[in-house]
N, C-alpha and C. Protein backbone atom coordinates (compact mmCIF):
# COMPACT_ATOMS: atom_id res chain seq x y z
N UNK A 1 129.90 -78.18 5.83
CA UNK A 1 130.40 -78.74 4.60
C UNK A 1 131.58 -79.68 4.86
N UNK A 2 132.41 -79.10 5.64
CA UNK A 2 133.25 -80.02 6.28
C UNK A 2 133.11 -81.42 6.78
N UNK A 3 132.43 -81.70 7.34
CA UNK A 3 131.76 -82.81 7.69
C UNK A 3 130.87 -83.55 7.05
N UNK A 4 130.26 -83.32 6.01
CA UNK A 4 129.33 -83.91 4.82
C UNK A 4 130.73 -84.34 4.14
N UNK A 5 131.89 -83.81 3.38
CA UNK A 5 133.06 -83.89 3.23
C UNK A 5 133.12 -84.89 3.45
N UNK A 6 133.84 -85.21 4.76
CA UNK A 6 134.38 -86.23 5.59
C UNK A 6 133.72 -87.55 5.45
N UNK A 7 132.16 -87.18 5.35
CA UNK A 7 131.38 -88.70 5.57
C UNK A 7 131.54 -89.22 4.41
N UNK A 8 131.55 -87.88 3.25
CA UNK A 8 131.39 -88.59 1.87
C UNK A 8 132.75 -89.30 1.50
N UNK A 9 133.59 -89.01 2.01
CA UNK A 9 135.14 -89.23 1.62
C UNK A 9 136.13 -88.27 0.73
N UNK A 10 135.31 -86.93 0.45
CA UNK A 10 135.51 -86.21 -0.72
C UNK A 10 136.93 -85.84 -0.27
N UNK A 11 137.88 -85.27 -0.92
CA UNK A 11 138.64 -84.01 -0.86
C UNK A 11 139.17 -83.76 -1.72
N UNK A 12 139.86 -82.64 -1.74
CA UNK A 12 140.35 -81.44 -2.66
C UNK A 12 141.19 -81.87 -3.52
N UNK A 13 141.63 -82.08 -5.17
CA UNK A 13 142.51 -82.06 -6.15
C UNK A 13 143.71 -81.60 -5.40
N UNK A 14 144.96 -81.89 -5.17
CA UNK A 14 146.03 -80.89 -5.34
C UNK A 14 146.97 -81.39 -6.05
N UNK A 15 147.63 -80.62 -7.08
CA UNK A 15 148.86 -80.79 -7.99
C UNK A 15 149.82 -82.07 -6.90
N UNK A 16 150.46 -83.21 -7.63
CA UNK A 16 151.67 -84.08 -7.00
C UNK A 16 152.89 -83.01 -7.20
N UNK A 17 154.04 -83.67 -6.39
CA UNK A 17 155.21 -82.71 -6.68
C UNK A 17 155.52 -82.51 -7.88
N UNK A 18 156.61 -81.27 -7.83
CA UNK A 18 157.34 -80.65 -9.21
C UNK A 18 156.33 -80.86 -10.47
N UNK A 19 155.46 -80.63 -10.36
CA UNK A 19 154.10 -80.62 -11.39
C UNK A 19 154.38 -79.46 -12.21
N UNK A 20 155.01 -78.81 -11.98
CA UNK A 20 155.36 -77.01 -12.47
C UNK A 20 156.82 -77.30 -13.14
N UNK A 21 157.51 -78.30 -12.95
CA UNK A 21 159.47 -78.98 -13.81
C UNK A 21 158.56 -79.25 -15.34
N UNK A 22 159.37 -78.24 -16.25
CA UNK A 22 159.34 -78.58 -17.62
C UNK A 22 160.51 -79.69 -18.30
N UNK A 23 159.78 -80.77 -19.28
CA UNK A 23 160.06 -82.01 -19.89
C UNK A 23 161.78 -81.52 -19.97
N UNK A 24 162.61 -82.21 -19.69
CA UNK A 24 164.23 -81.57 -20.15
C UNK A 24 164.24 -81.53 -21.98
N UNK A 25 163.06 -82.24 -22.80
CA UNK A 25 162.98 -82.04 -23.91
C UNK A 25 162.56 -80.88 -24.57
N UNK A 26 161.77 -80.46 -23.40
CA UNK A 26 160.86 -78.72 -24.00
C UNK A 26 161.91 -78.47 -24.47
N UNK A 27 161.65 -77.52 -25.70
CA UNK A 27 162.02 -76.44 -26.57
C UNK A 27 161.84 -75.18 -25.54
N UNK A 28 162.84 -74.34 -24.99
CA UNK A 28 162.63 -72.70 -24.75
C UNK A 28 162.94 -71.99 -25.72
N UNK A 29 161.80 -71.07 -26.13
CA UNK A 29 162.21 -70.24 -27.01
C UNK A 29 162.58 -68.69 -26.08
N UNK A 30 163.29 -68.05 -27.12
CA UNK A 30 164.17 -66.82 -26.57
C UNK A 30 162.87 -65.80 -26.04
N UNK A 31 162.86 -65.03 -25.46
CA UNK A 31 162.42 -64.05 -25.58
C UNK A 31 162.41 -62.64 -26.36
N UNK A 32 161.79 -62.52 -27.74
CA UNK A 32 162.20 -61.55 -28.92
C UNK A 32 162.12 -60.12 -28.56
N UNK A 33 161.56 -59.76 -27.03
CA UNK A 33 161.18 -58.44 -26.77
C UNK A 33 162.62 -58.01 -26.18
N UNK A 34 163.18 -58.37 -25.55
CA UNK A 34 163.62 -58.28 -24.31
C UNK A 34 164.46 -57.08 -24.89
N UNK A 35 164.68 -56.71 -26.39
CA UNK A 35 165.58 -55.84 -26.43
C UNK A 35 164.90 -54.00 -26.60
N UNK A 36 163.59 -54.40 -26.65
CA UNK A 36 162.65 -53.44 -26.36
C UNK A 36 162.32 -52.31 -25.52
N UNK A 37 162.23 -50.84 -25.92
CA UNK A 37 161.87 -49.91 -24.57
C UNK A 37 160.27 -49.93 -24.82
N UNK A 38 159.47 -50.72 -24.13
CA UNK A 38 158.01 -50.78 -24.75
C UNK A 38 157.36 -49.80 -23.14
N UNK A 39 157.49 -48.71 -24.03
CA UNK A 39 157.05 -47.29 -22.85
C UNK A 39 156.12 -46.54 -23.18
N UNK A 40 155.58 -47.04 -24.20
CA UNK A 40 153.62 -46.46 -24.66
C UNK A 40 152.82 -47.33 -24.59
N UNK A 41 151.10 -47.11 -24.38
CA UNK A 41 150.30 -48.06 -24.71
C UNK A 41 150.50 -48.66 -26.85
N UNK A 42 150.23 -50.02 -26.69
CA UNK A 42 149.67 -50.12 -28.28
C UNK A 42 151.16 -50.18 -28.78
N UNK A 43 152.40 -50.69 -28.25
CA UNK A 43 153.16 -50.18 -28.97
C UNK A 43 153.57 -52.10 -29.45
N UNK A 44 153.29 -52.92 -28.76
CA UNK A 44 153.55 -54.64 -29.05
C UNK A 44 151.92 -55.00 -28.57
N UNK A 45 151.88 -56.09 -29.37
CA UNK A 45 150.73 -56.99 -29.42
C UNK A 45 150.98 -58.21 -29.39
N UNK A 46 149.93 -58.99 -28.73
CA UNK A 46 150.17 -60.50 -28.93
C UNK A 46 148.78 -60.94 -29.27
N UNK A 47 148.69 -62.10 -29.63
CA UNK A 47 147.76 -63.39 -30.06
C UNK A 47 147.69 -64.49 -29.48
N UNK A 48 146.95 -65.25 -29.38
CA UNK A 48 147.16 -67.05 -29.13
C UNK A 48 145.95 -67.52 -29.92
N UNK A 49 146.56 -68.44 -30.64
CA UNK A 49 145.46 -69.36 -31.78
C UNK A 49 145.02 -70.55 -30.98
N UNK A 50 144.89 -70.95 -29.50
CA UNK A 50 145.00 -71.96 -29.13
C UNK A 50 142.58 -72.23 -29.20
């Protein structure tokens, strides 16, 4: 595969640098748990509507 690769010219996607640095505009929101002892199952839930 390597060499079919090579002839074809293919290679691999990889992320450019600092691809992972958030916009200095992002919004961080707080973290609302953090004041939480969450020490049972079922005791917080989450969602995503995306």
């Amino acid at each position: 595969m390597q060499r079919l690769r090579r002839r074809l010219g293919l290679q691999g996607a990889v992320p450019g640098p600092h691809s992972s640095r958030p916009h200095p505009e992002h919004v961080v929101y707080p973290y609302l748990l953090g004041h939480l002892c969450i020490d049972r199952p079922d005791l917080v839930c989450s969602s995503d509507s995306t």
